[in-house]
PDB file of N, CA and C in Angstrom:
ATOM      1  N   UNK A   1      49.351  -6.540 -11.099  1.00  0.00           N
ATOM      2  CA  UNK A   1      48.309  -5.838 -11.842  1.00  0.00           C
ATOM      3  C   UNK A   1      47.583  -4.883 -10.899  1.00  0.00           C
ATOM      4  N   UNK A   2      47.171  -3.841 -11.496  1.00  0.00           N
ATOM      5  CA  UNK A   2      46.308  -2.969 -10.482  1.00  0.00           C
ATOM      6  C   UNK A   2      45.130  -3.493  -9.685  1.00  0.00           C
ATOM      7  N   UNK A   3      45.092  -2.563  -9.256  1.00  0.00           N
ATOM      8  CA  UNK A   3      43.391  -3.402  -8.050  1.00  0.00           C
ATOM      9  C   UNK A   3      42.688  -2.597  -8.444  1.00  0.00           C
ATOM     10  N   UNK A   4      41.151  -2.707  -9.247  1.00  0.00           N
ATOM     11  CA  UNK A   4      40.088  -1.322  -9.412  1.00  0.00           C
ATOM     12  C   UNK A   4      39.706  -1.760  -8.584  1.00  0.00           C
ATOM     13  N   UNK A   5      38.302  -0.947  -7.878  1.00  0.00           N
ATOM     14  CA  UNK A   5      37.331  -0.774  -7.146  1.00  0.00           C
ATOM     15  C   UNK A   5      36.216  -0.198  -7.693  1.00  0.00           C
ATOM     16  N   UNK A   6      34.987  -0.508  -7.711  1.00  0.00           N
ATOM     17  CA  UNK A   6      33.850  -0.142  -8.215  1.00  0.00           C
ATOM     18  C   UNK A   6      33.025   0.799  -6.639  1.00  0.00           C
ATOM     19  N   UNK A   7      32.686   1.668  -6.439  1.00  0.00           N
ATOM     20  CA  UNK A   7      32.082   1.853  -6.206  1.00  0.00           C
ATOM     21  C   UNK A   7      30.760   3.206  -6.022  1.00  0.00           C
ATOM     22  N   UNK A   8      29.596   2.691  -5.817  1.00  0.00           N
ATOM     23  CA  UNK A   8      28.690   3.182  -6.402  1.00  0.00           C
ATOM     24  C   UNK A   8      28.097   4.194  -5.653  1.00  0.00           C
ATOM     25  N   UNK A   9      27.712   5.666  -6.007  1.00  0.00           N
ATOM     26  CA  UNK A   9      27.623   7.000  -5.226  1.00  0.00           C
ATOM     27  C   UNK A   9      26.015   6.943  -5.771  1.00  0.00           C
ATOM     28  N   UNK A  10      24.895   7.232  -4.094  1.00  0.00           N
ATOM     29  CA  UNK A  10      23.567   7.751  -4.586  1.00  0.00           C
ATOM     30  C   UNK A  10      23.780   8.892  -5.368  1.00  0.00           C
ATOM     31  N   UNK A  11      22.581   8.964  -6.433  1.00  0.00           N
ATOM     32  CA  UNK A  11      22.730  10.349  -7.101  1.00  0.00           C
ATOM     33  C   UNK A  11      21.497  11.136  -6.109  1.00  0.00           C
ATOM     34  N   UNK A  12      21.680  12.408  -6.201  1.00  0.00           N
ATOM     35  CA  UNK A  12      20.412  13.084  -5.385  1.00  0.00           C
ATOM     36  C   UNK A  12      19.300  12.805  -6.231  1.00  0.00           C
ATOM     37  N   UNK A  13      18.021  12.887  -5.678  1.00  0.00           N
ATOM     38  CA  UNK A  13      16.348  12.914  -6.653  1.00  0.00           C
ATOM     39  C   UNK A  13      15.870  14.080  -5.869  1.00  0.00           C
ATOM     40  N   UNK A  14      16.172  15.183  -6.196  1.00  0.00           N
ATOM     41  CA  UNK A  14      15.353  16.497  -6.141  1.00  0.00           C
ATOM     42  C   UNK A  14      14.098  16.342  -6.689  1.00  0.00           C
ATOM     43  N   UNK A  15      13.655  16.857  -5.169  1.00  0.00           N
ATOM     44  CA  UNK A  15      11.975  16.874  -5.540  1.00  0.00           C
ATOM     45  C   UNK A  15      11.047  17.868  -5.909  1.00  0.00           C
ATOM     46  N   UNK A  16       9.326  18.215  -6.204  1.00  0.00           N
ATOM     47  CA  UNK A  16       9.079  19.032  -6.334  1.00  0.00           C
ATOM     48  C   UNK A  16       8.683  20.217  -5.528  1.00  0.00           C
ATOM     49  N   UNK A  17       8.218  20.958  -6.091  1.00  0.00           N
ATOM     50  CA  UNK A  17       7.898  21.000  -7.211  1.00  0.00           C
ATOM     51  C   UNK A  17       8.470  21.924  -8.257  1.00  0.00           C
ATOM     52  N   UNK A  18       8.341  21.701  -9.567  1.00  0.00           N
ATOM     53  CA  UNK A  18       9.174  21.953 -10.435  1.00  0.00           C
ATOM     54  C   UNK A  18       8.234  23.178 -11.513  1.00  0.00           C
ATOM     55  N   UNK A  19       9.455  24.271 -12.013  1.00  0.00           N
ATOM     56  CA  UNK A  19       8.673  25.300 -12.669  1.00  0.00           C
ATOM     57  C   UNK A  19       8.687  24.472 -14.514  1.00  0.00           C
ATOM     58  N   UNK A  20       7.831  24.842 -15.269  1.00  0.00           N
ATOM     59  CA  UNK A  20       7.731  23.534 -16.072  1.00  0.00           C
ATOM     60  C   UNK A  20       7.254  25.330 -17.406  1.00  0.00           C
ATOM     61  N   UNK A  21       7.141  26.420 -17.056  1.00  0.00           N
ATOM     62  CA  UNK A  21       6.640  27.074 -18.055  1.00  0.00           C
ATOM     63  C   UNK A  21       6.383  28.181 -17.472  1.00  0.00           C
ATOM     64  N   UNK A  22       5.832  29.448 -18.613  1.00  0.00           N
ATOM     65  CA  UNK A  22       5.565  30.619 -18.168  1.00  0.00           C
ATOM     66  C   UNK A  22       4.288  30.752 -18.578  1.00  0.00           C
ATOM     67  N   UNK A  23       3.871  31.990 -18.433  1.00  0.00           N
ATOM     68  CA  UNK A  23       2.335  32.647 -18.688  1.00  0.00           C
ATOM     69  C   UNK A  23       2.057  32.361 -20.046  1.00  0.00           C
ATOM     70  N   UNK A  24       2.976  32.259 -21.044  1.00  0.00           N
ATOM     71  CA  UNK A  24       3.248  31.875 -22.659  1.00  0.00           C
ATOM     72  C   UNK A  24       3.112  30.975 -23.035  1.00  0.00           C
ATOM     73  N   UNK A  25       3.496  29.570 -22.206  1.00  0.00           N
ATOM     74  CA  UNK A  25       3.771  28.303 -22.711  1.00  0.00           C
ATOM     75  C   UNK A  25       2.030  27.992 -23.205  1.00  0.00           C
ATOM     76  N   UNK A  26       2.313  26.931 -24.089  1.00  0.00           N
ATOM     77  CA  UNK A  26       1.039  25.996 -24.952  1.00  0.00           C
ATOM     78  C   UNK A  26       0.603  25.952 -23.309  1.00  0.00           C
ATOM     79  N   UNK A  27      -0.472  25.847 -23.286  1.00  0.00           N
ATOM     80  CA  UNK A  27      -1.512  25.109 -22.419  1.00  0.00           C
ATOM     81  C   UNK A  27      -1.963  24.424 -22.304  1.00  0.00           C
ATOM     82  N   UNK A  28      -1.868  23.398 -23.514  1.00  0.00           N
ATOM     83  CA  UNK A  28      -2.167  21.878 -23.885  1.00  0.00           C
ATOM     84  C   UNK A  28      -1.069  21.148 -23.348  1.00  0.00           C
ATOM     85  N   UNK A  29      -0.147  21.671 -23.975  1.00  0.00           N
ATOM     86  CA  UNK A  29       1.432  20.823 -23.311  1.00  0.00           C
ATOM     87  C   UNK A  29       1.208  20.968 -21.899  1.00  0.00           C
ATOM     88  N   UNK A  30       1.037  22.225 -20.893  1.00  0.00           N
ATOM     89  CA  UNK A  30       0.903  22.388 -19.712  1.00  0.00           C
ATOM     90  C   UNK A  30      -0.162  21.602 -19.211  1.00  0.00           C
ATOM     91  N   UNK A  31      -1.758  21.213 -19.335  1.00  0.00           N
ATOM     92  CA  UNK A  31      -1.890  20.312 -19.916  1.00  0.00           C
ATOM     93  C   UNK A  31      -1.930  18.704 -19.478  1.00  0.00           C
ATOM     94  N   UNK A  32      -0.632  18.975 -20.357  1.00  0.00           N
ATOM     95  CA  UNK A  32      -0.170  17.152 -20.337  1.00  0.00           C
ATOM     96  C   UNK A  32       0.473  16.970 -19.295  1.00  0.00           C
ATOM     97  N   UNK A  33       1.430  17.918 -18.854  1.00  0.00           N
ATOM     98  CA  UNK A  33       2.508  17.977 -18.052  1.00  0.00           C
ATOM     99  C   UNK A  33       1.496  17.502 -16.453  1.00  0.00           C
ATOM    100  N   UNK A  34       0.598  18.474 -16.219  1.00  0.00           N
ATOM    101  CA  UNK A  34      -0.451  18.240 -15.256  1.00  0.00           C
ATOM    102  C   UNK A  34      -0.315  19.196 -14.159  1.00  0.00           C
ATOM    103  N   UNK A  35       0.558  20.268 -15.223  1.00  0.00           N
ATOM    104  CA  UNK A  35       0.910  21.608 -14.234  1.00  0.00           C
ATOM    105  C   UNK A  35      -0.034  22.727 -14.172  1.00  0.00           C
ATOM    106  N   UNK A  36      -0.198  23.762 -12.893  1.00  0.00           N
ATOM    107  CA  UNK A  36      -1.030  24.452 -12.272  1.00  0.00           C
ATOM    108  C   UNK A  36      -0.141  25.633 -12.490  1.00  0.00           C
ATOM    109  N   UNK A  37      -1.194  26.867 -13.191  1.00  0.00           N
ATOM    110  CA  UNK A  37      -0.940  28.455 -13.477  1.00  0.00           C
ATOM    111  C   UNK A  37      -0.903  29.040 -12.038  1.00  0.00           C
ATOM    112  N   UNK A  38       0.147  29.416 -11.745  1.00  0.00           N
ATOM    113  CA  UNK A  38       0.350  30.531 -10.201  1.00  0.00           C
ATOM    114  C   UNK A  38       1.323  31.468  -9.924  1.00  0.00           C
ATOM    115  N   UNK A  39       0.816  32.789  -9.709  1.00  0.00           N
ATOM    116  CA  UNK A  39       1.859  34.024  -9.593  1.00  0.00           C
ATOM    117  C   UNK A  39       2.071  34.087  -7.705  1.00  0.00           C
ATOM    118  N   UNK A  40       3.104  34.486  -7.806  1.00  0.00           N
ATOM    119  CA  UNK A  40       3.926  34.614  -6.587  1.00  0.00           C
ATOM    120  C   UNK A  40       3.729  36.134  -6.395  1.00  0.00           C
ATOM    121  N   UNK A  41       3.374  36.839  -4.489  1.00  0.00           N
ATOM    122  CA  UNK A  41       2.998  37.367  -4.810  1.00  0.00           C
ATOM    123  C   UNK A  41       4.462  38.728  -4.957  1.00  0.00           C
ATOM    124  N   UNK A  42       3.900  39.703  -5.666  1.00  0.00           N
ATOM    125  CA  UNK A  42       4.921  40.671  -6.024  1.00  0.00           C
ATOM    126  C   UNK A  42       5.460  40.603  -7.291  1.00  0.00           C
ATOM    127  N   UNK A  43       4.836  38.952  -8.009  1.00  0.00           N
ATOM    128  CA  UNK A  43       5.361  38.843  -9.440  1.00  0.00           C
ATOM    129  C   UNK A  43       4.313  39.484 -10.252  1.00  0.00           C
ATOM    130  N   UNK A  44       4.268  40.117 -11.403  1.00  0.00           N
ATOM    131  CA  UNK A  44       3.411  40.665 -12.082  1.00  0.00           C
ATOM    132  C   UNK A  44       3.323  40.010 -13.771  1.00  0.00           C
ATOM    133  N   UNK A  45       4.017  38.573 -12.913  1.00  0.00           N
ATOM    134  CA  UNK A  45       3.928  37.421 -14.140  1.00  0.00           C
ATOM    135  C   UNK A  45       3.142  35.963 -13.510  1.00  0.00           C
ATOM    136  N   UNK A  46       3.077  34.749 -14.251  1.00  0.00           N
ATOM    137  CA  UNK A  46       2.343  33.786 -13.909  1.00  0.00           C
ATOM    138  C   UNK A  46       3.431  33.278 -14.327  1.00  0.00           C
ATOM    139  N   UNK A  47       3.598  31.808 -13.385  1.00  0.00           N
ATOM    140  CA  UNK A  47       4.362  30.078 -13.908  1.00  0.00           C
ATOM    141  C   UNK A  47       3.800  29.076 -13.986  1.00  0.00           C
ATOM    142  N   UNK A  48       3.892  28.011 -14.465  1.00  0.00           N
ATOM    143  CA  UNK A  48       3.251  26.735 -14.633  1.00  0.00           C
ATOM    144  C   UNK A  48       4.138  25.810 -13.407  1.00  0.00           C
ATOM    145  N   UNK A  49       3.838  25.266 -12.436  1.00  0.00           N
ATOM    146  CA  UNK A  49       4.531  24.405 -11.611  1.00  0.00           C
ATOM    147  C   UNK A  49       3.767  22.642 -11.543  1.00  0.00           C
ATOM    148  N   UNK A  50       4.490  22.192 -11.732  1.00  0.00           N
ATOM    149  CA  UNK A  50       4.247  20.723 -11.063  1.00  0.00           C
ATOM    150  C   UNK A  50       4.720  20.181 -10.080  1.00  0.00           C
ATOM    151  N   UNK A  51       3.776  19.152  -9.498  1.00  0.00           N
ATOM    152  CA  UNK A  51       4.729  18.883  -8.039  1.00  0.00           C
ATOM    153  C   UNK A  51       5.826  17.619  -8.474  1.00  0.00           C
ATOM    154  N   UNK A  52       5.805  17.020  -9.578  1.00  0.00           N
ATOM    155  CA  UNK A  52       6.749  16.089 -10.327  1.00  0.00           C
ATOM    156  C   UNK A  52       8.480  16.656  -9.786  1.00  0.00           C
ATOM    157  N   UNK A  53       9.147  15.621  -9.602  1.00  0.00           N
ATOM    158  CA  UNK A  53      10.208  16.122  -9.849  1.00  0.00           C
ATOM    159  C   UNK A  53      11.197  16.363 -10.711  1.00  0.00           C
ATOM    160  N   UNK A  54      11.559  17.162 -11.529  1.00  0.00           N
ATOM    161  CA  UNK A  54      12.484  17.393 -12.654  1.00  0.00           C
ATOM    162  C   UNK A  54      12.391  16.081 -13.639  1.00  0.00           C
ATOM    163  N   UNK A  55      13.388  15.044 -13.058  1.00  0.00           N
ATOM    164  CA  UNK A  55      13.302  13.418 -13.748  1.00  0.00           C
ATOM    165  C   UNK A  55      12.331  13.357 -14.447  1.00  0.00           C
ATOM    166  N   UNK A  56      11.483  13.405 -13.631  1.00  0.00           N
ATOM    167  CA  UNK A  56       9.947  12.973 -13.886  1.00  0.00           C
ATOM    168  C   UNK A  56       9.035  14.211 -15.060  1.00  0.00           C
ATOM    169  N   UNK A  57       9.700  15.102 -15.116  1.00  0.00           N
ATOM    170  CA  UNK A  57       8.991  16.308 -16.191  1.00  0.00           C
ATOM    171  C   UNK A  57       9.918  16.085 -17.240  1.00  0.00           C
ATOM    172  N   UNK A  58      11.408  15.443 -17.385  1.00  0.00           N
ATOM    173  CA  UNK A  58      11.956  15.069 -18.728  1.00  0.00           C
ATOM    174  C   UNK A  58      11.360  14.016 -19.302  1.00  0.00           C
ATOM    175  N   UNK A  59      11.189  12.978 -18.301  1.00  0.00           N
ATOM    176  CA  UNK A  59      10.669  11.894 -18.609  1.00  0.00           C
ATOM    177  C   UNK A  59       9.334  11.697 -19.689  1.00  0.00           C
ATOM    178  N   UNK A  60       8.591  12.631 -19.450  1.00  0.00           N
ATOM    179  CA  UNK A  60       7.672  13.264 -19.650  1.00  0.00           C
ATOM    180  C   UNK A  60       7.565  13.443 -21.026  1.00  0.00           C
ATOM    181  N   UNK A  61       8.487  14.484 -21.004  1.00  0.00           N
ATOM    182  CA  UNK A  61       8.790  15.361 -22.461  1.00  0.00           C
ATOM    183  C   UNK A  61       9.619  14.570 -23.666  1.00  0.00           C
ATOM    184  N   UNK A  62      10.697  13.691 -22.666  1.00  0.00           N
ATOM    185  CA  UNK A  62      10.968  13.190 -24.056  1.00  0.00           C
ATOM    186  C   UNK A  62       9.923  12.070 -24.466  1.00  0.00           C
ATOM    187  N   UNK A  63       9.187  11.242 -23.510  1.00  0.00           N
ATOM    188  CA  UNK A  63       7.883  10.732 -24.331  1.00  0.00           C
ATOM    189  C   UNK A  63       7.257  11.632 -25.563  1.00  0.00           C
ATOM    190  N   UNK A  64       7.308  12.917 -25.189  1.00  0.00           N
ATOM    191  CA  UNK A  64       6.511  13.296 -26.326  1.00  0.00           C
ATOM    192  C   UNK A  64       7.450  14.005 -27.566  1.00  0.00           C
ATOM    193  N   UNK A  65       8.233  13.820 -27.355  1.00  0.00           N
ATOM    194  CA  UNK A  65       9.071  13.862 -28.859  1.00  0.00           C
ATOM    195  C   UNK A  65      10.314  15.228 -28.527  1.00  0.00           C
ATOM    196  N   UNK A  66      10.640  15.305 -27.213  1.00  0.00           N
ATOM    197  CA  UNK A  66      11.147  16.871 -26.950  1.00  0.00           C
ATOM    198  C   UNK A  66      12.439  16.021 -26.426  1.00  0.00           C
ATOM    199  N   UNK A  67      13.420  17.122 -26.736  1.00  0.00           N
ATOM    200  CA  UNK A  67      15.068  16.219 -26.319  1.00  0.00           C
ATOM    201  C   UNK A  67      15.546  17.406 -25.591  1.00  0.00           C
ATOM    202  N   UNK A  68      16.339  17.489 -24.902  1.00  0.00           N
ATOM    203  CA  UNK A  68      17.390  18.308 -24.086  1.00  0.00           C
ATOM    204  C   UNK A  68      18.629  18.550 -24.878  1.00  0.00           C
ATOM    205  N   UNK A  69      18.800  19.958 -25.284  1.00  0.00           N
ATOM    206  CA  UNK A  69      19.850  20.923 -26.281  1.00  0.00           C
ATOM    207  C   UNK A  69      20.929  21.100 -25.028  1.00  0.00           C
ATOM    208  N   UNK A  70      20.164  21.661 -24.259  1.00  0.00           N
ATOM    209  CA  UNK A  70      21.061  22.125 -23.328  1.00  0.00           C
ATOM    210  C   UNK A  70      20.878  22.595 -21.556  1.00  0.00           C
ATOM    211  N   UNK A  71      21.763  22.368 -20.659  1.00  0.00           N
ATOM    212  CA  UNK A  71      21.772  22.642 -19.039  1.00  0.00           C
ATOM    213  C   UNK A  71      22.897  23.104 -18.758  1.00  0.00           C
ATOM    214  N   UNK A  72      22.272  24.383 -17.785  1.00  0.00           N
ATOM    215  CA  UNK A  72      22.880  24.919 -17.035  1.00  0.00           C
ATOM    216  C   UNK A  72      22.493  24.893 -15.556  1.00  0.00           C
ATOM    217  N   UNK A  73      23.468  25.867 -14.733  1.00  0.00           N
ATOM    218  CA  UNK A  73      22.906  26.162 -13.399  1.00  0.00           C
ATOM    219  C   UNK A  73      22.841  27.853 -13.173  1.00  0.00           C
ATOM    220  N   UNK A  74      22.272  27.677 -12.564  1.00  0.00           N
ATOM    221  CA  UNK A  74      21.993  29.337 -12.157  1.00  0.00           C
ATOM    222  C   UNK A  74      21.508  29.536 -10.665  1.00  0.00           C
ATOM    223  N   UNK A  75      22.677  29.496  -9.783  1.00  0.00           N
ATOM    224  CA  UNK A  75      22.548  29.302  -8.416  1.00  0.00           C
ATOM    225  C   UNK A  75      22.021  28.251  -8.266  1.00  0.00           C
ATOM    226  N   UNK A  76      21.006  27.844  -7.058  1.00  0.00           N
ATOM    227  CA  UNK A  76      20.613  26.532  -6.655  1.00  0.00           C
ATOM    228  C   UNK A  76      19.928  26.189  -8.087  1.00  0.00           C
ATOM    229  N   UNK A  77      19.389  26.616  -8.913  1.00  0.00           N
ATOM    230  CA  UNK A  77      18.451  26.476  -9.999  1.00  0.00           C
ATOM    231  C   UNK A  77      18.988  25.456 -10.716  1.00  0.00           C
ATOM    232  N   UNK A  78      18.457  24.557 -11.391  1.00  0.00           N
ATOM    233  CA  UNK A  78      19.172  24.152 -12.628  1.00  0.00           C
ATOM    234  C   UNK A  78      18.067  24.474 -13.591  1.00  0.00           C
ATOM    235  N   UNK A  79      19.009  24.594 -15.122  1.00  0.00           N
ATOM    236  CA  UNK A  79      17.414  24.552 -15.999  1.00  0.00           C
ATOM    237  C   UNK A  79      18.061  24.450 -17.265  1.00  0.00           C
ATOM    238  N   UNK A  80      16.997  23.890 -17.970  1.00  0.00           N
ATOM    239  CA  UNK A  80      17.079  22.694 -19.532  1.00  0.00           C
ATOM    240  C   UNK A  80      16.217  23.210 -20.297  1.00  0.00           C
ATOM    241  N   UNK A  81      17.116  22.978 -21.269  1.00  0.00           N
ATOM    242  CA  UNK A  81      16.361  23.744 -22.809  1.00  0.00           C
ATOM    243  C   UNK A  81      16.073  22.344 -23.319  1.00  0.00           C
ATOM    244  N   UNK A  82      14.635  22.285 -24.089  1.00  0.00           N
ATOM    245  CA  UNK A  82      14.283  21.471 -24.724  1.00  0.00           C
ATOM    246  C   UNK A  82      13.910  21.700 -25.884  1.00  0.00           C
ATOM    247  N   UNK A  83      14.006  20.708 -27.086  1.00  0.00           N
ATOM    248  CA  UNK A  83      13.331  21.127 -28.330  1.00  0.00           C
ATOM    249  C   UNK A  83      12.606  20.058 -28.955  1.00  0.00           C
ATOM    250  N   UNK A  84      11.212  20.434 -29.634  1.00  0.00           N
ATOM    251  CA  UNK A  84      11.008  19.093 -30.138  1.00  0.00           C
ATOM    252  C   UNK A  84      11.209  19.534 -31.819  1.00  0.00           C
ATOM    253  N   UNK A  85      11.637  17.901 -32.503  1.00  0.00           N
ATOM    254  CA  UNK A  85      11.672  17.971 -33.580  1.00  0.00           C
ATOM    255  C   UNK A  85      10.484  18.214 -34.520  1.00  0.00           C
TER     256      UNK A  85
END
């Protein structure tokens, strides 16, 4: 009979801090999240950042009723569409 082997690979935990919104997003949700409005300079826009890490900002969201449609990557970036029902 075959021989399996189990074995178990750390996953990475990328840390923060994490972009969580734009100059647009609710501000209540931002908010909740416990994220801080800040433009970078040369941007002639604002982001919402938390120092949470990613995990920890889904974690978050799907508490409050928001699910993940969809992820991609975009260079080092990753980033998730959420929707709530």
């Amino acid at each position: 009979s075959p021989h399996v082997t189990h074995r178990s690979v750390p996953v990475p935990q990328e840390a923060g801090p994490t972009m969580v919104g734009d100059e647009h997003s609710d501000p209540h949700l931002m908010s909740i999240l416990g994220a801080t409005k800040r433009s970078t300079l040369g941007n002639n826009f604002c982001e919402y950042y938390v120092n949470d890490a990613p995990r920890v900002v889904l974690d978050k969201l799907e508490s409050l009723g928001y699910r993940v449609v969809s992820m991609t990557g975009v260079g080092q970036t990753l980033v998730w569409c959420l929707h709530r029902e």
